[in-house]
Protein backbone atom coordinates (compact mmCIF):
# COMPACT_ATOMS: atom_id res chain seq x y z
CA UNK A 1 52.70 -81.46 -41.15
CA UNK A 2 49.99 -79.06 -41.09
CA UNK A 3 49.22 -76.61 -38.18
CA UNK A 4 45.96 -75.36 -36.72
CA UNK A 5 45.43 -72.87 -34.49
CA UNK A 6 42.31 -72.20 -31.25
CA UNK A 7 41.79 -68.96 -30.11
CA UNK A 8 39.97 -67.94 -26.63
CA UNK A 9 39.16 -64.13 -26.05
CA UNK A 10 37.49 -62.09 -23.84
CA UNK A 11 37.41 -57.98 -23.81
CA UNK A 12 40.67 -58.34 -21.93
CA UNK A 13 42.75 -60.81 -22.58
CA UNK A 14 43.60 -63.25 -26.12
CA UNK A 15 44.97 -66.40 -25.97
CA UNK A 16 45.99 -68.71 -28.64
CA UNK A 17 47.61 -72.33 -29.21
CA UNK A 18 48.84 -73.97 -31.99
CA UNK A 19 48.16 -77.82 -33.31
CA UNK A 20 49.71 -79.74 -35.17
CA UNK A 21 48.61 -83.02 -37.64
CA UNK A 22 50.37 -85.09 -40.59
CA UNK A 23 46.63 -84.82 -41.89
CA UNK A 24 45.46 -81.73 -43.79
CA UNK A 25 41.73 -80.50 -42.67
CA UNK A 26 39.61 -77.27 -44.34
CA UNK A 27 38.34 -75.30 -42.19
CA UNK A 28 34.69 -76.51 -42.03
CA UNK A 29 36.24 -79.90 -40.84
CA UNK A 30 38.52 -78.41 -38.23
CA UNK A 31 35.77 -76.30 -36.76
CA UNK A 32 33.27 -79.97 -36.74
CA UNK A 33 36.37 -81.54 -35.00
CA UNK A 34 36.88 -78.24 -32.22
CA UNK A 35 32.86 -78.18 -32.17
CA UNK A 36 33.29 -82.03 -31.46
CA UNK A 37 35.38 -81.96 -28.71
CA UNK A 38 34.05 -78.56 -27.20
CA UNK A 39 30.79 -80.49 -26.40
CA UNK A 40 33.26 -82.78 -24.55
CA UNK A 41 34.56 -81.20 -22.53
CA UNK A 42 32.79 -78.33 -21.99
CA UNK A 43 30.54 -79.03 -18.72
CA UNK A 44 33.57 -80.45 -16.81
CA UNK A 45 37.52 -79.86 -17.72
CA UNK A 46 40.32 -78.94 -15.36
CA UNK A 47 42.92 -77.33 -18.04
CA UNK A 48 43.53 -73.61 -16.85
CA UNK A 49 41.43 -72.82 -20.10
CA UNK A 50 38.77 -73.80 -22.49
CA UNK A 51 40.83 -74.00 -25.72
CA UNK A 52 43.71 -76.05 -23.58
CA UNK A 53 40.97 -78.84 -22.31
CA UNK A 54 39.72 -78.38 -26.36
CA UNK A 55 43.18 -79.18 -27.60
CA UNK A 56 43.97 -82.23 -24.87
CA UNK A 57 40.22 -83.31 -26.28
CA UNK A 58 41.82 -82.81 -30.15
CA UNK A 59 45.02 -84.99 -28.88
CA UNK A 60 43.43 -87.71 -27.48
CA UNK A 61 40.42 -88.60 -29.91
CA UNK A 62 42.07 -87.46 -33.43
CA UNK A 63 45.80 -87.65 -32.95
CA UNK A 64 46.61 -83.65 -32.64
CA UNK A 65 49.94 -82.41 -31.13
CA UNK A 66 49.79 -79.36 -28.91
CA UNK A 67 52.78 -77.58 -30.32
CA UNK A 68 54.13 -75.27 -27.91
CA UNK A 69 54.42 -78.95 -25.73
CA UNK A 70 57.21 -79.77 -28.05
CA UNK A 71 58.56 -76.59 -28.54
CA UNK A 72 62.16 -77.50 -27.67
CA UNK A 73 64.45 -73.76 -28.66
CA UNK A 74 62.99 -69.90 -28.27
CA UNK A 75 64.52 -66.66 -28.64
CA UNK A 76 63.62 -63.29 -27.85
CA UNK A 77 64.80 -61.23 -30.84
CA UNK A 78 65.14 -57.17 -30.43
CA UNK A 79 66.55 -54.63 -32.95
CA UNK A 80 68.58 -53.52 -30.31
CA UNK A 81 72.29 -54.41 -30.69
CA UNK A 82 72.89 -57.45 -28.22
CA UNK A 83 69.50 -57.50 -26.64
CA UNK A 84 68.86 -60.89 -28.98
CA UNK A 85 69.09 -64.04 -26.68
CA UNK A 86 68.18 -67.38 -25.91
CA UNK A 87 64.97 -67.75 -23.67
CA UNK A 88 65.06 -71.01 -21.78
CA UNK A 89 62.17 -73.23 -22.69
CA UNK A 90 60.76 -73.86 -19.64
CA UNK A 91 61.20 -70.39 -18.46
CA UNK A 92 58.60 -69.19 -20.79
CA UNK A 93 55.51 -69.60 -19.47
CA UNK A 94 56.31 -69.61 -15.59
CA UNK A 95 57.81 -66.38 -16.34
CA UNK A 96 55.99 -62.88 -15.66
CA UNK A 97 56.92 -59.56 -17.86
CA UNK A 98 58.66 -56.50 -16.35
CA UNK A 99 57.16 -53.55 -16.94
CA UNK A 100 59.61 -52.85 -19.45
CA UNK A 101 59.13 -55.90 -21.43
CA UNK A 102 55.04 -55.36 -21.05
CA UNK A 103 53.91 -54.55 -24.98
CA UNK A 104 50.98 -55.42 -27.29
CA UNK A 105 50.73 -56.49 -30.41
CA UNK A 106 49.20 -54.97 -33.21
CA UNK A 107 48.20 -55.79 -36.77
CA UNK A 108 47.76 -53.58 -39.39
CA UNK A 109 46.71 -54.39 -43.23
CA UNK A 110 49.12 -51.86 -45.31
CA UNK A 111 49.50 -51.66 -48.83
CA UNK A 112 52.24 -52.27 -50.59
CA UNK A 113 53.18 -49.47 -52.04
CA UNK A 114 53.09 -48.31 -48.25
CA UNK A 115 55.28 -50.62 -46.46
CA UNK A 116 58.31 -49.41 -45.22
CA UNK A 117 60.31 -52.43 -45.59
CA UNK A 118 59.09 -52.92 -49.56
CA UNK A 119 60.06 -56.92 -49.55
């Protein structure tokens, strides 16, 4: 199984989905394939977003999987003694953040020599 991923930004907001296919594909031939079915769909789709009509497109002409649609177990995991539980599947997306639980995510290259975990 090998997994591709579509990403959808604008100066606010990022949004990304995962695919799945039993076939491997470099990235010049996944980006003909997204190309492919962006022209598709593009003019007319009723998904809540461009990269979701994209991925239905990817599903129904080459055999893709929308992973999160069989995501089937999540957990919300926390360094925090006990605060490590079970989030309920369906609960995920319907579900809106507390202020509390509102964070963003942030990746930073570090060298080695500089992590603080050195695994």
């Amino acid at each position: 199984m090998y997994f591709y991923e579509l990403s959808e930004s604008d100066d606010e907001i990022l949004a990304n989905l995962f695919l799945a296919h039993d076939s491997e594909y470099d990235e010049s031939e996944f980006l003909d394939l997204v190309l492919e079915a962006r022209e598709a769909v593009i003019s007319h789709f009723e998904e809540d977003s461009l990269i979701e009509a994209i991925a239905a497109e990817l599903e129904r002409k080459h055999g893709f999987v929308h992973v999160e649609s069989s995501l089937r177990a999540a957990a919300r995991v926390s360094a925090e003694e006990g605060e490590t539980a079970a989030t309920p599947v369906d609960e995920r997306a319907a579900r809106i953040p507390t202020e509390e639980e509102d964070f963003r995510t942030m990746l930073v290259e570090v060298e080695p020599e500089d992590r603080p975990y050195r695994d």
